[in-house]
C-alpha atoms as a PDB file:
ATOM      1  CA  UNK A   1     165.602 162.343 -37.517  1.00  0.00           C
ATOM      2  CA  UNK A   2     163.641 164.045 -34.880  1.00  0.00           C
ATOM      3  CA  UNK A   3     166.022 164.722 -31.785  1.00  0.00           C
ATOM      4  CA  UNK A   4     163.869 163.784 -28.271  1.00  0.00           C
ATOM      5  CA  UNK A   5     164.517 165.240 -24.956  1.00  0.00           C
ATOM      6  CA  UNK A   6     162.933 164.133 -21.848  1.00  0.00           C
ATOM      7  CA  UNK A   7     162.534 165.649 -18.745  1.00  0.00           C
ATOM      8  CA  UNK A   8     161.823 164.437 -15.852  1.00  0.00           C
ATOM      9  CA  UNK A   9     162.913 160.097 -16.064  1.00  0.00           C
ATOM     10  CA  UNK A  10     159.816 158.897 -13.867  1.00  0.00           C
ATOM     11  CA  UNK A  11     157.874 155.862 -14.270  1.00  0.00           C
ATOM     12  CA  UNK A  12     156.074 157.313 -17.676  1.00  0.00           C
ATOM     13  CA  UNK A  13     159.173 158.763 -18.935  1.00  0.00           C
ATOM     14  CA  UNK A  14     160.158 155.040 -19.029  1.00  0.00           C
ATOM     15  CA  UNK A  15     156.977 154.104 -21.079  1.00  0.00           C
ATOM     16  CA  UNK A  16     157.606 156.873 -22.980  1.00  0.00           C
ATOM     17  CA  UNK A  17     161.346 156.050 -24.018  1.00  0.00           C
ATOM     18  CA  UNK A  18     160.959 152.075 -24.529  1.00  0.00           C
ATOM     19  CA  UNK A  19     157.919 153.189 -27.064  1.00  0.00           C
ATOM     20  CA  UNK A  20     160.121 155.982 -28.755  1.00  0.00           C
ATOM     21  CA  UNK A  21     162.754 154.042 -29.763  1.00  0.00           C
ATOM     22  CA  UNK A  22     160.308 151.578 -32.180  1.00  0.00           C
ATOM     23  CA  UNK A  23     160.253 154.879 -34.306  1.00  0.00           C
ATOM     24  CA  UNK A  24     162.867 154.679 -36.747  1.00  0.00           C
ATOM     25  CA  UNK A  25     162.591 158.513 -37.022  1.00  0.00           C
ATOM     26  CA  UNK A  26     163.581 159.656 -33.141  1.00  0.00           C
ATOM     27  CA  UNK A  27     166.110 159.684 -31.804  1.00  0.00           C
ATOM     28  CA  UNK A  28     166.481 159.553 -27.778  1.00  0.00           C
ATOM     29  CA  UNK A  29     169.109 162.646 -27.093  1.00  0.00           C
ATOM     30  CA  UNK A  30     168.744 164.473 -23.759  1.00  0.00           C
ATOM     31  CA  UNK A  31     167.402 163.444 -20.781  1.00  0.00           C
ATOM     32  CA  UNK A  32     166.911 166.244 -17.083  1.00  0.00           C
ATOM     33  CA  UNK A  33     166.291 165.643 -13.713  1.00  0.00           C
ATOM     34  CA  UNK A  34     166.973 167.670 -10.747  1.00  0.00           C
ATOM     35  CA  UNK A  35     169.434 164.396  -9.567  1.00  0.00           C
ATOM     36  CA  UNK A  36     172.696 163.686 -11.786  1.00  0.00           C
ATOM     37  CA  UNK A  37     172.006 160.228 -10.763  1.00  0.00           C
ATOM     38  CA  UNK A  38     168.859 159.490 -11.608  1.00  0.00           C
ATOM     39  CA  UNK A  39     169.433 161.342 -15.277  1.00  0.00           C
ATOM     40  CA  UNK A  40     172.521 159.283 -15.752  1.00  0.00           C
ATOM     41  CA  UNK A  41     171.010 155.967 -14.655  1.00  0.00           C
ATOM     42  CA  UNK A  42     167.832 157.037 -17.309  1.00  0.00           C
ATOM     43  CA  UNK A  43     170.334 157.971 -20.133  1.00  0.00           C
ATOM     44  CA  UNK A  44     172.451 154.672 -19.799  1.00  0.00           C
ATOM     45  CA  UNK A  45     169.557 152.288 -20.079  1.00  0.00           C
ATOM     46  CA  UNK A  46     168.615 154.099 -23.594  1.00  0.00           C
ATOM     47  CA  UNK A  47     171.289 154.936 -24.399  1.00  0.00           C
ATOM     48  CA  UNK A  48     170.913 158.876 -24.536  1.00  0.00           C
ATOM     49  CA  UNK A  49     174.141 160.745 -25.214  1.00  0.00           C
ATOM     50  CA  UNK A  50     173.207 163.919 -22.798  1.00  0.00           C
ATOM     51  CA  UNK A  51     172.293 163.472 -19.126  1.00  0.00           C
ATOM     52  CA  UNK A  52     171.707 166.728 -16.754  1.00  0.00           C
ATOM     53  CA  UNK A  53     171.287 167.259 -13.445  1.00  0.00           C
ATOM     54  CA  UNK A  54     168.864 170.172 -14.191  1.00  0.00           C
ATOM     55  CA  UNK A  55     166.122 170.821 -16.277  1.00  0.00           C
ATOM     56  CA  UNK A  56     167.392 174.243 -16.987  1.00  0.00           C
ATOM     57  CA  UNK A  57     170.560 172.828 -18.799  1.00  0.00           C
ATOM     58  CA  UNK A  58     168.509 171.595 -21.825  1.00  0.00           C
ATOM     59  CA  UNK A  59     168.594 174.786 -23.005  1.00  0.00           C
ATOM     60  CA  UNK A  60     172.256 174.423 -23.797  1.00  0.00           C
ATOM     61  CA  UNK A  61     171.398 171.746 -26.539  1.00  0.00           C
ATOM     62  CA  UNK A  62     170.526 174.144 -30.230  1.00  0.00           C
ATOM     63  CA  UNK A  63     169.921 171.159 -32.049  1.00  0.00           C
ATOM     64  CA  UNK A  64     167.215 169.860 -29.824  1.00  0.00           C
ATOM     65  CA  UNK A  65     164.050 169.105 -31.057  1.00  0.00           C
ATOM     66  CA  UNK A  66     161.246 168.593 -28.770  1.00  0.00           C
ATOM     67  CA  UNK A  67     161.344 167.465 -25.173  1.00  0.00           C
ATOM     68  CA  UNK A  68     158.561 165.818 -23.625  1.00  0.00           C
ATOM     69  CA  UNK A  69     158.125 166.918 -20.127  1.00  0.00           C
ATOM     70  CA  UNK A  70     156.548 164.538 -17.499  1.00  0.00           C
ATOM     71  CA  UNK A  71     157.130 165.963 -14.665  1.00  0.00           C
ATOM     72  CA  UNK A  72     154.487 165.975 -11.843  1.00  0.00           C
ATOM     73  CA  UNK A  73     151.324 167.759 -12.592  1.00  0.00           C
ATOM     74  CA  UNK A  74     152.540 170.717 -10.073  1.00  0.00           C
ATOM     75  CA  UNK A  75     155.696 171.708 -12.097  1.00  0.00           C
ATOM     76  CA  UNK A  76     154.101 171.362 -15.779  1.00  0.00           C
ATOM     77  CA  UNK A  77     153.435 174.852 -15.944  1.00  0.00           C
ATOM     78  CA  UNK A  78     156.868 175.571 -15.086  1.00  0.00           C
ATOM     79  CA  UNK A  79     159.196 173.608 -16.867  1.00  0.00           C
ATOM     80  CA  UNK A  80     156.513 174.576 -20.449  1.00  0.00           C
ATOM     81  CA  UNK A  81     156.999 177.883 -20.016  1.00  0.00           C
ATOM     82  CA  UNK A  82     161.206 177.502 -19.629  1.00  0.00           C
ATOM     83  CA  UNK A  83     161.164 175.606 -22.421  1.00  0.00           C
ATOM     84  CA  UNK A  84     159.158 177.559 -24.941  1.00  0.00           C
ATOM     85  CA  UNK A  85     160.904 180.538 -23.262  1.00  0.00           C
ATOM     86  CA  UNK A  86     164.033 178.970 -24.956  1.00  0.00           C
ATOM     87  CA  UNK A  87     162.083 177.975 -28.260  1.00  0.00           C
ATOM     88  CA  UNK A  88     162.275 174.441 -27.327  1.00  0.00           C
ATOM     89  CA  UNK A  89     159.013 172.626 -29.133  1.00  0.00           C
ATOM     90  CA  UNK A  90     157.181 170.496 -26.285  1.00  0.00           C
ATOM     91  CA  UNK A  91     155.301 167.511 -25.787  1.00  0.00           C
ATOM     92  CA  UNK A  92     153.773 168.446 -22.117  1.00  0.00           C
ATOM     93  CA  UNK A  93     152.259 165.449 -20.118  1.00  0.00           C
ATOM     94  CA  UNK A  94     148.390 165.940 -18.941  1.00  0.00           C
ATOM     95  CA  UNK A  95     147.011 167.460 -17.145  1.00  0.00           C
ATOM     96  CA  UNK A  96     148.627 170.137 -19.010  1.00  0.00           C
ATOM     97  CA  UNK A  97     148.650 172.484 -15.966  1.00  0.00           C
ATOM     98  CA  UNK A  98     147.363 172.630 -12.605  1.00  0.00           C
ATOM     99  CA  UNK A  99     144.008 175.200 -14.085  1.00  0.00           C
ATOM    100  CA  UNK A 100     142.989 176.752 -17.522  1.00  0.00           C
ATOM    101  CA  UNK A 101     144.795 179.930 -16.449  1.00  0.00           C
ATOM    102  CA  UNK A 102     148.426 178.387 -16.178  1.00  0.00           C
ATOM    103  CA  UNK A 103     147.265 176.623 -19.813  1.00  0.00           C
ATOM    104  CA  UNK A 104     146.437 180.100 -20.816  1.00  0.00           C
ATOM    105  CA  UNK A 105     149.712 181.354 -20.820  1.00  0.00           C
ATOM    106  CA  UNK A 106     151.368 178.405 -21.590  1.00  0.00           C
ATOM    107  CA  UNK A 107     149.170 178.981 -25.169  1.00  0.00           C
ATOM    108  CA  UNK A 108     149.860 182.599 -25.289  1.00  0.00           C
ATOM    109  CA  UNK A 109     153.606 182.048 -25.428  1.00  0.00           C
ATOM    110  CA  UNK A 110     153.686 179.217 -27.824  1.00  0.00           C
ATOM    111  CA  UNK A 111     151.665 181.181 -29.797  1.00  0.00           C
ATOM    112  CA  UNK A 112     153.485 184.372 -29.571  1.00  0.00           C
ATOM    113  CA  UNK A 113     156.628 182.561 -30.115  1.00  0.00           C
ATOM    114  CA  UNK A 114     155.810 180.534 -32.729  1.00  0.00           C
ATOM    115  CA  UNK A 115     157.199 177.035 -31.013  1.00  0.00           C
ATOM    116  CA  UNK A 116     155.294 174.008 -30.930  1.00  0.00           C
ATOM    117  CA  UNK A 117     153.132 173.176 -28.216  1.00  0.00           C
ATOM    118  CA  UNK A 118     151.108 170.169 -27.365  1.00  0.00           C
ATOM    119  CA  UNK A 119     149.007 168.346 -24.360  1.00  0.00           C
ATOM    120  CA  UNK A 120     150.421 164.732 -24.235  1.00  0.00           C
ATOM    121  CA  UNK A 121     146.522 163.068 -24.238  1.00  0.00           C
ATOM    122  CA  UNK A 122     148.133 159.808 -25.511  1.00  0.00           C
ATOM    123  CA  UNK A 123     144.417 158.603 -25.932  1.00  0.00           C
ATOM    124  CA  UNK A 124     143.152 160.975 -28.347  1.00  0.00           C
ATOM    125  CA  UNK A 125     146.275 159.323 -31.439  1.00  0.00           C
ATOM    126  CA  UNK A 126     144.965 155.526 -30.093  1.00  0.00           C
ATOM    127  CA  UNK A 127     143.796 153.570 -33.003  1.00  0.00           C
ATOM    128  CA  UNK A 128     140.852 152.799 -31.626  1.00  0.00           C
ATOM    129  CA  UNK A 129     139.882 156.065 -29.981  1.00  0.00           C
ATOM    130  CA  UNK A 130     140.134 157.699 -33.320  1.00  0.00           C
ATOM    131  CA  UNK A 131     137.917 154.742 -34.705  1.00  0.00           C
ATOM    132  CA  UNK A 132     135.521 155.265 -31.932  1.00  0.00           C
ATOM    133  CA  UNK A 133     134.697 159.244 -32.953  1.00  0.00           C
ATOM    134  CA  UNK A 134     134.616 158.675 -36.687  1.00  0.00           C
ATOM    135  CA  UNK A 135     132.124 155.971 -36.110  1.00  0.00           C
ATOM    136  CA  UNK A 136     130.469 158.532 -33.953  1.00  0.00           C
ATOM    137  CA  UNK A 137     130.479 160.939 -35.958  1.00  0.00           C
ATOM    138  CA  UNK A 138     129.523 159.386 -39.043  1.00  0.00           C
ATOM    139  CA  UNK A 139     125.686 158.439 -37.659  1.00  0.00           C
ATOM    140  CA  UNK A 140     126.730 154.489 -37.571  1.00  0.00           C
ATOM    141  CA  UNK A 141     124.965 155.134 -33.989  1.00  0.00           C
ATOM    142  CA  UNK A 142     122.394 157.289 -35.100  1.00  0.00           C
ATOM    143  CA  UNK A 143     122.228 160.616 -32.835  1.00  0.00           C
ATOM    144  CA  UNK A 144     124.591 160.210 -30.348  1.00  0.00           C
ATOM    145  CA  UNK A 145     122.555 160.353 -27.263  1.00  0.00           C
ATOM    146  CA  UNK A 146     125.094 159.475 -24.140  1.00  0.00           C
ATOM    147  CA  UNK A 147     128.440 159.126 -23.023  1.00  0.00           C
ATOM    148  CA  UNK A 148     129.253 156.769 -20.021  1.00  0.00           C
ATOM    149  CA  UNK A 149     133.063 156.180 -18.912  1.00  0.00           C
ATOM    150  CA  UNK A 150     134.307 155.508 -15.775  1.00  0.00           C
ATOM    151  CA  UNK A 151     138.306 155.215 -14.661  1.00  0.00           C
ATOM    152  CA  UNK A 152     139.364 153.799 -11.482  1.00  0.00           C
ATOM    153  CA  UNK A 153     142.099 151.430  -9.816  1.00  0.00           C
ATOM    154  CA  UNK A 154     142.749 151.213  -6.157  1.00  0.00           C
ATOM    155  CA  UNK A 155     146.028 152.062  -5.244  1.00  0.00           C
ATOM    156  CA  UNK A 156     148.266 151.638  -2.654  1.00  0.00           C
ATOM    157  CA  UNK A 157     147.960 153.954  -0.151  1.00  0.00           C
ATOM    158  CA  UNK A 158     151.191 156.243   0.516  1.00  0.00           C
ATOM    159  CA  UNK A 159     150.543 160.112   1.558  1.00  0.00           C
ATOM    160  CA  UNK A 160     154.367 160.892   0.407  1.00  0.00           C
ATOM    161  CA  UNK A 161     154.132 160.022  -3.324  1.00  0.00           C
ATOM    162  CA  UNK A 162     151.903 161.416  -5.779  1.00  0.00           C
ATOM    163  CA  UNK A 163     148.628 160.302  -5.519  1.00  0.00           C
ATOM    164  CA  UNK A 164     147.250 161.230  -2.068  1.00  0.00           C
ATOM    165  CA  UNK A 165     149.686 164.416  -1.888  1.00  0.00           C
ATOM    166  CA  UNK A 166     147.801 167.525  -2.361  1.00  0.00           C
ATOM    167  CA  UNK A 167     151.046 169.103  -2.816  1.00  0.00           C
ATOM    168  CA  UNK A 168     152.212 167.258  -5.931  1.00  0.00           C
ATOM    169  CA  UNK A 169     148.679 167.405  -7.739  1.00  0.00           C
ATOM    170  CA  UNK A 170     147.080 164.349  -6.359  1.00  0.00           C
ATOM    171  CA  UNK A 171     143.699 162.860  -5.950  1.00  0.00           C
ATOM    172  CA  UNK A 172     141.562 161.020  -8.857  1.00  0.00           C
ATOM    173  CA  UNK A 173     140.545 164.369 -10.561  1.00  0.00           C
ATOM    174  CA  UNK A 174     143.720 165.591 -12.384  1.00  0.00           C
ATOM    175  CA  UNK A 175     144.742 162.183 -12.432  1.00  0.00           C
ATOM    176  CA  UNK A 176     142.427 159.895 -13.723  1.00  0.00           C
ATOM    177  CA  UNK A 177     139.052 162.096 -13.970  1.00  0.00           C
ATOM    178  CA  UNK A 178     140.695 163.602 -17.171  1.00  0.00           C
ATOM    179  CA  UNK A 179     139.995 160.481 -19.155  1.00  0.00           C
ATOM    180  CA  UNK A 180     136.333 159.864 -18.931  1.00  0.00           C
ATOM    181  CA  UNK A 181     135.876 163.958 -19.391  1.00  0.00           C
ATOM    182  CA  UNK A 182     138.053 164.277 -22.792  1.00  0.00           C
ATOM    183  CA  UNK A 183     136.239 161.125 -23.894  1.00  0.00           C
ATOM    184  CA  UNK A 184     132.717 162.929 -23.081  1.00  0.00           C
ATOM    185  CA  UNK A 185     134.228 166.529 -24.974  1.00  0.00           C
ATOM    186  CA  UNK A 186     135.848 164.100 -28.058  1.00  0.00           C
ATOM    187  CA  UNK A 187     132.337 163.371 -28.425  1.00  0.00           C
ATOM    188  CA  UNK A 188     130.011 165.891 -27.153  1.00  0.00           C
ATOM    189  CA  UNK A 189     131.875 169.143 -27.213  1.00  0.00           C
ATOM    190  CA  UNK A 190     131.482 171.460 -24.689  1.00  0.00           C
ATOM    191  CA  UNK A 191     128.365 170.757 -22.320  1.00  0.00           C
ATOM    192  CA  UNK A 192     126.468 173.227 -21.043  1.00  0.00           C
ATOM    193  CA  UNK A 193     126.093 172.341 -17.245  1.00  0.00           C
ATOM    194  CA  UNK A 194     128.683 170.680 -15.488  1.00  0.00           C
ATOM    195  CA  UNK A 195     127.247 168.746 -12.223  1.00  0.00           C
ATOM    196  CA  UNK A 196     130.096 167.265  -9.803  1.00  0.00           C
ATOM    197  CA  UNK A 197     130.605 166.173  -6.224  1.00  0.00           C
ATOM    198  CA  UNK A 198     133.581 164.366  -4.478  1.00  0.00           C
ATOM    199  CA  UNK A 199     134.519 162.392  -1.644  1.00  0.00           C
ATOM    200  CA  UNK A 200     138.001 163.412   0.271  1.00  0.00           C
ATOM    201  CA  UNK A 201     140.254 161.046   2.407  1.00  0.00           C
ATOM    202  CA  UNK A 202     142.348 161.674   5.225  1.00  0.00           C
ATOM    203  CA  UNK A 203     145.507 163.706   2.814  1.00  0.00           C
ATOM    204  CA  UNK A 204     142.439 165.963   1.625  1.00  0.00           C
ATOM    205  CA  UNK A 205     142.579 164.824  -2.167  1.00  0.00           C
ATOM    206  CA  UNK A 206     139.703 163.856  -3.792  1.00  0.00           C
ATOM    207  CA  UNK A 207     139.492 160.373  -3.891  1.00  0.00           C
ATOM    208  CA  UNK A 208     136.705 159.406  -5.965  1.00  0.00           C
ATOM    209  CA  UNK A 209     134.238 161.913  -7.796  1.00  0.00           C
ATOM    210  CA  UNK A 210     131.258 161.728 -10.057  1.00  0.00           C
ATOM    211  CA  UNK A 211     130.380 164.207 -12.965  1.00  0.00           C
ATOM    212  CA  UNK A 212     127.511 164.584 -14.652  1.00  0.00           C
ATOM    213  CA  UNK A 213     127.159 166.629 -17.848  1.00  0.00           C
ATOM    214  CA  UNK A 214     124.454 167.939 -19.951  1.00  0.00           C
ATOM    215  CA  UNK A 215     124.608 169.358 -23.327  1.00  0.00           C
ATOM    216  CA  UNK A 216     122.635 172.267 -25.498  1.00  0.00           C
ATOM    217  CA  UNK A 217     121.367 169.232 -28.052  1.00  0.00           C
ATOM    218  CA  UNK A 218     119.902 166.841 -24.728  1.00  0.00           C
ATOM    219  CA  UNK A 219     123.028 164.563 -24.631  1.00  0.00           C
ATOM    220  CA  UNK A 220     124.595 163.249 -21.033  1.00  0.00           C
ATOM    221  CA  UNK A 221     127.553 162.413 -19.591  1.00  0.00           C
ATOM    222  CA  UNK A 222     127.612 160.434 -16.918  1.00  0.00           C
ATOM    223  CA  UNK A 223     131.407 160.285 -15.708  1.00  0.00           C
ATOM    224  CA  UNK A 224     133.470 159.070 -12.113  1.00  0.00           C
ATOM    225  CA  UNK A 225     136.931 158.363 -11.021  1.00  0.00           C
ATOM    226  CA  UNK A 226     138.187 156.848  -8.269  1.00  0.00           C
ATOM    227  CA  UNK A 227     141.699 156.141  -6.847  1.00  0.00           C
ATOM    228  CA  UNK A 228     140.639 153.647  -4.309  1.00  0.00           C
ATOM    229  CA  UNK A 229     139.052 151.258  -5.976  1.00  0.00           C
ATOM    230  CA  UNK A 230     139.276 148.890  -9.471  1.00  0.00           C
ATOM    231  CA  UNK A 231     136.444 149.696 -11.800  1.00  0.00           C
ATOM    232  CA  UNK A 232     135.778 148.679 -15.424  1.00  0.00           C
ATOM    233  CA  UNK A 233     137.193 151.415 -17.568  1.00  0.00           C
ATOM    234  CA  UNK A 234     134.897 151.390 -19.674  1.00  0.00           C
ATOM    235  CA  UNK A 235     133.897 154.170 -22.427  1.00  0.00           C
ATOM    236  CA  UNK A 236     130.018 153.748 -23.679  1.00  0.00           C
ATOM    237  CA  UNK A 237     128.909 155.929 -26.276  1.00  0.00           C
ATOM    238  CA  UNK A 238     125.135 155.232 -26.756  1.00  0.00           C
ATOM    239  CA  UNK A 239     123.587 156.330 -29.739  1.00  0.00           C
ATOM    240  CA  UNK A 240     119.544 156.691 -30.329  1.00  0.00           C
ATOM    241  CA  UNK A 241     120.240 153.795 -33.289  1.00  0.00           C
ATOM    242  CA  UNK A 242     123.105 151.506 -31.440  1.00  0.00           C
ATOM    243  CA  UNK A 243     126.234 151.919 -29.271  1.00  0.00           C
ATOM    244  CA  UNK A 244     129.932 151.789 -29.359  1.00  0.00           C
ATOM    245  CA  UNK A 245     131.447 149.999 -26.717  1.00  0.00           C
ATOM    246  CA  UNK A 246     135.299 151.247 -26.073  1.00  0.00           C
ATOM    247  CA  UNK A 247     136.983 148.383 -24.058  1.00  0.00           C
ATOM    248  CA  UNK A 248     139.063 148.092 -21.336  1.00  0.00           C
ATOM    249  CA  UNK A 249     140.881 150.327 -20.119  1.00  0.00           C
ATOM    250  CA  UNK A 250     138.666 152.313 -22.608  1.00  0.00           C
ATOM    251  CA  UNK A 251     141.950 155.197 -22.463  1.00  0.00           C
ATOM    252  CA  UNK A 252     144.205 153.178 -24.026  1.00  0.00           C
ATOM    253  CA  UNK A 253     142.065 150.031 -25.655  1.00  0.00           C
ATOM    254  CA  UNK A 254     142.865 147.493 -28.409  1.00  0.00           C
ATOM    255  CA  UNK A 255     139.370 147.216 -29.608  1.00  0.00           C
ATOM    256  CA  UNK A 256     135.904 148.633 -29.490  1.00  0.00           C
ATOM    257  CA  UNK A 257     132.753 147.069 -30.140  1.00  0.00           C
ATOM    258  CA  UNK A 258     130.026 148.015 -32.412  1.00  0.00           C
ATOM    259  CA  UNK A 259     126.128 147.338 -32.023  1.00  0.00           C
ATOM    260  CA  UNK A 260     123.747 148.429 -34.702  1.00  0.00           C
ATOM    261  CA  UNK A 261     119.799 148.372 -34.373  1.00  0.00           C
ATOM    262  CA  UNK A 262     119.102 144.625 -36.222  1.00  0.00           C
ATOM    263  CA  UNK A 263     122.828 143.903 -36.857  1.00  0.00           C
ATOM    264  CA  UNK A 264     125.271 141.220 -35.116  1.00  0.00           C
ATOM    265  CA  UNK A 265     127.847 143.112 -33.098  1.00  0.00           C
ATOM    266  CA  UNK A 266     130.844 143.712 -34.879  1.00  0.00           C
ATOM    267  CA  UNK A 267     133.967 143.839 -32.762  1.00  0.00           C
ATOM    268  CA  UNK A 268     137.159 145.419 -34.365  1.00  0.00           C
ATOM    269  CA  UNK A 269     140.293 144.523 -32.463  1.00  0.00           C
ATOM    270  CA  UNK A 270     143.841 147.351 -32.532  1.00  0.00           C
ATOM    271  CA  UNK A 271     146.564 144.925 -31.291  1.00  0.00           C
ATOM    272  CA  UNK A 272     149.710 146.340 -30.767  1.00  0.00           C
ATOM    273  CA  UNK A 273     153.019 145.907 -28.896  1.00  0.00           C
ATOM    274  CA  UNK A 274     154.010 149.383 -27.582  1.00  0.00           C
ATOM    275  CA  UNK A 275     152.452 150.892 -24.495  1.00  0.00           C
ATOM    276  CA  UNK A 276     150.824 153.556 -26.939  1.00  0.00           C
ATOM    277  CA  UNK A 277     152.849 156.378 -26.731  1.00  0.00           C
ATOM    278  CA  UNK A 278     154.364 155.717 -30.015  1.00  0.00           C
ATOM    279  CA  UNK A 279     150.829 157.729 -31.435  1.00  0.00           C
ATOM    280  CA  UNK A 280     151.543 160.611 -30.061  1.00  0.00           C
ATOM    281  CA  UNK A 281     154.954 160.762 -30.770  1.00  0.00           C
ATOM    282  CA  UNK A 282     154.823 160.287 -34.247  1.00  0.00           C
ATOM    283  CA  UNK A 283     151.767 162.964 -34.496  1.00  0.00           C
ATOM    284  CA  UNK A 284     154.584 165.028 -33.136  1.00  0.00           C
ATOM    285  CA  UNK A 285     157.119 164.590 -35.426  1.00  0.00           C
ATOM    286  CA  UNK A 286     154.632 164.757 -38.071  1.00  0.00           C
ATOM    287  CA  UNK A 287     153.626 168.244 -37.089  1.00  0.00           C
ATOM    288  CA  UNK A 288     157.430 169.468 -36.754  1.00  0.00           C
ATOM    289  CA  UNK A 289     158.242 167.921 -40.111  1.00  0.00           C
ATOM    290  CA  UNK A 290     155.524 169.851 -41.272  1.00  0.00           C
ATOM    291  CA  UNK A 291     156.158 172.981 -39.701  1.00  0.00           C
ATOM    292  CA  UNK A 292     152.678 173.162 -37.555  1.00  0.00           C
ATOM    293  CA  UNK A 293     153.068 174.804 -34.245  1.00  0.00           C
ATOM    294  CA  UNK A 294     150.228 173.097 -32.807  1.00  0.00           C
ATOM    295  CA  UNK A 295     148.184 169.968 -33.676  1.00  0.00           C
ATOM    296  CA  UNK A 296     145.125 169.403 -35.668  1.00  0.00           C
ATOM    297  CA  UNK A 297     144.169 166.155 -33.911  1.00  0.00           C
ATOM    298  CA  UNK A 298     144.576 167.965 -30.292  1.00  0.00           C
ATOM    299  CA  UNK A 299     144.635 171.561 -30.831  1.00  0.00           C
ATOM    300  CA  UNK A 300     145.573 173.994 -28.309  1.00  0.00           C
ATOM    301  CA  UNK A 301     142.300 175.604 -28.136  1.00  0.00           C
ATOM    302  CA  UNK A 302     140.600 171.558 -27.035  1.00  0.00           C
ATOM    303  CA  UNK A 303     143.818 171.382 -24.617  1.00  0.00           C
ATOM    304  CA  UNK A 304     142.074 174.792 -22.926  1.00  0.00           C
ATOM    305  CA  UNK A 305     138.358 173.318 -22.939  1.00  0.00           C
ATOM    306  CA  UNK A 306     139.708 170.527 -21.072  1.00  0.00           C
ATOM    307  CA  UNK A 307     141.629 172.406 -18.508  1.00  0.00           C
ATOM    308  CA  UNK A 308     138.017 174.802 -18.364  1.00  0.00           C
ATOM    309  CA  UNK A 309     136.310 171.683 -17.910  1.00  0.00           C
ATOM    310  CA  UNK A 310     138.485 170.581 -15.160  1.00  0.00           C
ATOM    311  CA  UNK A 311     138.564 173.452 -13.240  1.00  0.00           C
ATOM    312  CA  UNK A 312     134.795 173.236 -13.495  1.00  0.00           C
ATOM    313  CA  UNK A 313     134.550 170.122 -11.939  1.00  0.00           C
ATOM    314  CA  UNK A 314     136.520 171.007  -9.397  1.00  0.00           C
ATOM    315  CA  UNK A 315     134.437 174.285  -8.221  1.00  0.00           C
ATOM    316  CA  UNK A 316     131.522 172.286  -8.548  1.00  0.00           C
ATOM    317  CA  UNK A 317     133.048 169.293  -6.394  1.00  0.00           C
ATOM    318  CA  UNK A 318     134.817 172.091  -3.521  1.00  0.00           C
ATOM    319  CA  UNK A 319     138.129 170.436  -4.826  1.00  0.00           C
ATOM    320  CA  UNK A 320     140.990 172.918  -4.076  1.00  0.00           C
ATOM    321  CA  UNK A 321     144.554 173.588  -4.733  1.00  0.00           C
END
């Protein structure tokens, strides 16, 4: 039985738990936030037997085994660093950190301390992502060619909360842009010119933004995210002999589509009836059971590409933090 802690009971942390406990192997057992209330309220509706009103007093549990942090983007690097500090194994939401130098050290420690460490990239464990890059990878395409994805919703506009505060992390980058960039490096790899430009609103996050990417072998990735308006999530890997079609919302889909030169399309369908963090977590336990400090799947070193990438997109757009 893996013992869970989770810190920081926000919307996802909700997701998170209601997913957890369809794994007969975890166990729900700690939950922190920086209001009593709010942790007790959290560990009554799962029934978790340790609620704190600081994220500090986790560190008073020894037989804790992982705590998945999902606190805003701002305070990742933070509340990582206490817990590996403590030897705590973590499950850190994404963006990992708020740059590739916080992610650094976050790395450096895990590493030096031998504790488990891993980005929570829920997408990368989805059925049907990990269909999509064996496909890929196999030649059923041919030479992949492209990558298209695009992520977007249009949400309600309120400066305070996360979103459209540059203060807590916000704007479609960090948030959203993440997707359609670790679908391009699943793929791709690392490109070698990262093109990117942004428009700002009235808080000074970026709202929308558009990358484009080009790679040593001639590939493209043509990526965008928006928070202010609903687009198809959709995730389009062409191929110079067919395409695979990742549908909606391409991050976390139930089913892809494959087209082959002179072939009907062939559509395979992952139903399910968890959100999808249930992947991830078992990956997790997986790992621990196995005494891993970091992942195969989603290794540290791809968790620092990303962040590189990100922070690359960023310069390149003038967004700053």
């Amino acid at each position: 039985m893996t013992r869970w802690g989770i810190l920081g009971p926000g919307r996802i942390a909700h997701k998170f738990a209601k997913d957890l406990l369809t794994l007969p192997d975890a166990q729900l057992y700690a939950v922190a936030s920086s209001d009593q209330q709010r942790a007790n309220e959290f560990a009554q509706e799962y029934s978790i037997p340790h609620a704190f009103g600081s994220y500090q007093e986790l560190l008073t549990l020894p037989d804790l085994d992982v705590v998945y942090v999902a606190t805003p983007h701002v305070k990742h690097h933070e509340h990582v660093m206490m817990l590996l500090n403590g030897g705590i194994a973590v499950l850190g939401e994404k963006p990992f950190a708020m740059n590739s130098a916080q992610v650094q050290e976050m790395v450096e420690t895990a590493r030096s301390k031998g504790v488990f460490l891993m980005e929570a990239l829920w997408s990368r464990f989805m059925p049907g992502i990990v269909q999509a890059l064996e496909l890929a990878q196999s030649g059923a395409i041919g030479k992949v060619v492209s990558v298209k994805a695009d992520f977007g919703f249009k949400a309600p506009f309120l400066p305070e909360k996360r979103l459209f505060n540059k203060e807590l992390g916000g704007g479609s980058v960090l948030d959203i842009g993440i997707y359609p960039l670790f679908l391009s490096y699943l793929i791709l790899g690392k490109p070698a010119t990262v093109k990117a430009s942004a428009n700002f609103g009235s808080t000074g996050v970026d709202e929308q933004c558009g990358m484009v990417l080009t790679y040593p072998d001639g590939q493209l990735a043509l990526l965008d995210s928006t928070i202010i308006a609903d687009t198809d999530c959709v995730g389009l890997i062409q191929g110079d002999a067919g395409q695979i079609r990742i549908h909606s919302r391409f991050h976390e889909t139930k089913g892809i589509t494959l087209k082959q030169a002179d072939q009907p399309e062939k559509i395979v369908s992952f139903e399910r009836t968890t959100f999808g963090y249930d992947y991830e977590a078992q990956h997790v336990m997986n790992c621990l059971a196995e005494g891993k400090i970091e992942s195969p799947l989603w290794s540290l070193e791809d968790s620092l590409n990303l962040m590189e990438l990100l922070d690359a997109v960023q310069a390149e757009a003038g967004i700053e933090y």
